[in-house]
C-alpha atoms as a PDB file:
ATOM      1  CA  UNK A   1     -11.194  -5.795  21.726  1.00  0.00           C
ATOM      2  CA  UNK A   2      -8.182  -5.162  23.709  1.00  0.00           C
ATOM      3  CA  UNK A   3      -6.525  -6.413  27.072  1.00  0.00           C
ATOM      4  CA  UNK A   4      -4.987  -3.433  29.512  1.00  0.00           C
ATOM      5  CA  UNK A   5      -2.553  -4.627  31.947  1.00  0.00           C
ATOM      6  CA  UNK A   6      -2.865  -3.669  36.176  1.00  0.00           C
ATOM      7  CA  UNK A   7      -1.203  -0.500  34.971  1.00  0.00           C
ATOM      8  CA  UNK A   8      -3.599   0.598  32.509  1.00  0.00           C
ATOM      9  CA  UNK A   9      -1.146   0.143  29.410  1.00  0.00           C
ATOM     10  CA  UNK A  10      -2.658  -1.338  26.506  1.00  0.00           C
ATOM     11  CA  UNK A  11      -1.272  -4.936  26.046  1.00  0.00           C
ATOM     12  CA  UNK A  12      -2.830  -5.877  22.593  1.00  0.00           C
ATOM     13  CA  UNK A  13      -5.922  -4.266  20.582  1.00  0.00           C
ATOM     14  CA  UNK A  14      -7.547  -5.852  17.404  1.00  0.00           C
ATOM     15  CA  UNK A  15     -10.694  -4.212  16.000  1.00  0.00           C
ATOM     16  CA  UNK A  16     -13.664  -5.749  13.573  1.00  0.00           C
ATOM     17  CA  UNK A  17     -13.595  -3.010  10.967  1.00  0.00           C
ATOM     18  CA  UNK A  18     -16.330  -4.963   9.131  1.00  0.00           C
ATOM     19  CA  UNK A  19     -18.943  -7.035  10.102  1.00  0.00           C
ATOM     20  CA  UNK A  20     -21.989  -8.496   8.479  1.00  0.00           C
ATOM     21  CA  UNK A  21     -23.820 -11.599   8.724  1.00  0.00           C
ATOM     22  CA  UNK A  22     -21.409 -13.880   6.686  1.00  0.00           C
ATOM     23  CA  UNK A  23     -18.047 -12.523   7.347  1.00  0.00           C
ATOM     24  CA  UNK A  24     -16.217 -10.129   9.696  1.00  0.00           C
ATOM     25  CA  UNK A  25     -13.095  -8.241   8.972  1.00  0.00           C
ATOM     26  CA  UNK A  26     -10.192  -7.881  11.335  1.00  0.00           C
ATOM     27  CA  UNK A  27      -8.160  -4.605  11.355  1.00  0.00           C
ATOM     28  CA  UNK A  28      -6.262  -2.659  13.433  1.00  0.00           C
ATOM     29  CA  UNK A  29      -4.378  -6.188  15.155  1.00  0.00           C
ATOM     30  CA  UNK A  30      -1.282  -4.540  18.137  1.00  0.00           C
ATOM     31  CA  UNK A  31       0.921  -5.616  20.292  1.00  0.00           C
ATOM     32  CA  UNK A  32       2.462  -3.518  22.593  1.00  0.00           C
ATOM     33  CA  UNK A  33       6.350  -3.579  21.845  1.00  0.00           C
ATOM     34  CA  UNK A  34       7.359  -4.341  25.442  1.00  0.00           C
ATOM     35  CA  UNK A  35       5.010  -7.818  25.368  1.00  0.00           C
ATOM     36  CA  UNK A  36       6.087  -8.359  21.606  1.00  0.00           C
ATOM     37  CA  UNK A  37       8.544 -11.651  21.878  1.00  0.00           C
ATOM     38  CA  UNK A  38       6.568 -13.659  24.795  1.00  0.00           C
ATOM     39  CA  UNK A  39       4.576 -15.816  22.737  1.00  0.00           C
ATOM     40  CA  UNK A  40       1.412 -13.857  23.462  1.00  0.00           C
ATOM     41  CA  UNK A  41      -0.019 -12.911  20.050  1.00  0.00           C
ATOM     42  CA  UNK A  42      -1.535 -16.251  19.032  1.00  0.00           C
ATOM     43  CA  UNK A  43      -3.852 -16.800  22.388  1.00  0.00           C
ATOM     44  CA  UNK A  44      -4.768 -12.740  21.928  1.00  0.00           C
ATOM     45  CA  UNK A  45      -5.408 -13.708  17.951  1.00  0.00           C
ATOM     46  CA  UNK A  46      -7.630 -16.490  18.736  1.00  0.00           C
ATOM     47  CA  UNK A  47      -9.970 -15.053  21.316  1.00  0.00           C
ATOM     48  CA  UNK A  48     -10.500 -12.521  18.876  1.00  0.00           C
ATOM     49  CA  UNK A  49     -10.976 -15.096  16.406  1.00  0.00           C
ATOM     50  CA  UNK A  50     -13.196 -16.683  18.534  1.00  0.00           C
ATOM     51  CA  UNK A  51     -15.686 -13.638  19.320  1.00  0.00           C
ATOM     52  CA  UNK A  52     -15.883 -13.236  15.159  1.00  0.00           C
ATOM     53  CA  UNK A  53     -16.954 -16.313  14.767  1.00  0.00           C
ATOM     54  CA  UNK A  54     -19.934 -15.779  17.315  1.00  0.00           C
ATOM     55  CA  UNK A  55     -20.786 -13.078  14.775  1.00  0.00           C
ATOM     56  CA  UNK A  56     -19.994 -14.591  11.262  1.00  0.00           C
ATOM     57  CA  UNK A  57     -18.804 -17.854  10.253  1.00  0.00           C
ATOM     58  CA  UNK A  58     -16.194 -16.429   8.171  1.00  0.00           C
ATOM     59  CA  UNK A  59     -13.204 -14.014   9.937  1.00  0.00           C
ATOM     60  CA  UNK A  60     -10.785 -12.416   7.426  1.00  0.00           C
ATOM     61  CA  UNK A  61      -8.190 -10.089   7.381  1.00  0.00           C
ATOM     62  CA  UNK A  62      -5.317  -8.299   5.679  1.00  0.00           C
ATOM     63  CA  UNK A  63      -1.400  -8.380   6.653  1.00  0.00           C
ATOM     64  CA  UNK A  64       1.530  -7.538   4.700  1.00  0.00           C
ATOM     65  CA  UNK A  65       3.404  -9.416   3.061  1.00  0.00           C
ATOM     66  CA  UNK A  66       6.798  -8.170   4.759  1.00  0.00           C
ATOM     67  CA  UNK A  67       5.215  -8.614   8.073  1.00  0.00           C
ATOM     68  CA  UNK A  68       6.875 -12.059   8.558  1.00  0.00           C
ATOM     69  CA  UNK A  69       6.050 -11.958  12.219  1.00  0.00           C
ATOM     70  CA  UNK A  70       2.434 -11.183  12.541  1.00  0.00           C
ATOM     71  CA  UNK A  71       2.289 -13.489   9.315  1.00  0.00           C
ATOM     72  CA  UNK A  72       3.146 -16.616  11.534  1.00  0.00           C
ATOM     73  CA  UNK A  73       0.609 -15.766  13.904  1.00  0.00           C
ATOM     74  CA  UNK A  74      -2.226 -15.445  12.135  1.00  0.00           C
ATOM     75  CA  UNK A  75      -0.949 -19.071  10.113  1.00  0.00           C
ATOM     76  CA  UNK A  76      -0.905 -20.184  14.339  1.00  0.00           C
ATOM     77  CA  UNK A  77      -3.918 -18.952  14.652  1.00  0.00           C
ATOM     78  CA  UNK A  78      -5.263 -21.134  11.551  1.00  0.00           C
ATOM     79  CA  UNK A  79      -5.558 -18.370   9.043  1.00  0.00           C
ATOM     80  CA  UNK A  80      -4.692 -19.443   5.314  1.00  0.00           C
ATOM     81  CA  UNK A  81      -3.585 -17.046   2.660  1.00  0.00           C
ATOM     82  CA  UNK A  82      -6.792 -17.179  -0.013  1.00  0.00           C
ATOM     83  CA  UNK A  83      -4.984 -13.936  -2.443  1.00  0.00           C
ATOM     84  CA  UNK A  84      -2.690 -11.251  -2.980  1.00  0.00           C
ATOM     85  CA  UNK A  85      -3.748  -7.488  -2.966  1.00  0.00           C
ATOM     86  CA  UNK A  86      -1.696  -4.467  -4.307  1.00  0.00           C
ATOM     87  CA  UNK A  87      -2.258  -0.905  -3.695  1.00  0.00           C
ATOM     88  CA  UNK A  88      -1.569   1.561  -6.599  1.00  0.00           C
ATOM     89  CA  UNK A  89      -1.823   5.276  -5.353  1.00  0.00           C
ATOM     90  CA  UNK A  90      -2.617   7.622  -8.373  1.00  0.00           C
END
């Protein structure tokens, strides 16, 4: 899912990296830097929200914990934070 501008530039781009009948996973959530700022993010969030949800009744993703920003959209949005994941690289 993404929204190009008159100009062809990509304005934002989120992608469902998994779906199945009881959940859907979103991934790959961007803004482009020169619309970052506007208040744009949580309208884009929800409509992508809102095509999940025609798909799965559940919509989940993953967001760093540093990433203060995209954090308080997604809490807009009406995400909750439900755990806490690590990666360990061996």
């Amino acid at each position: 899912m993404a929204h190009v501008n008159d100009s062809g530039d990509v304005v934002f781009k989120a992608e469902l990296g998994a779906v199945t009948a009881d959940v859907t996973q979103i991934q790959g959530v961007w803004m482009n830097p020169s619309y970052r700022g506007q208040g744009l993010s949580a309208g884009y969030m929800a409509a992508v929200v809102e095509k999940a949800r025609m798909l799965a009744p559940v919509t989940s993703l993953y967001v760093n914990g540093f990433n203060l920003r995209a954090r308080s959209t997604y809490e807009r949005v009406g995400f909750r934070q439900v755990g806490t994941f690590a990666t360990v690289l061996f």
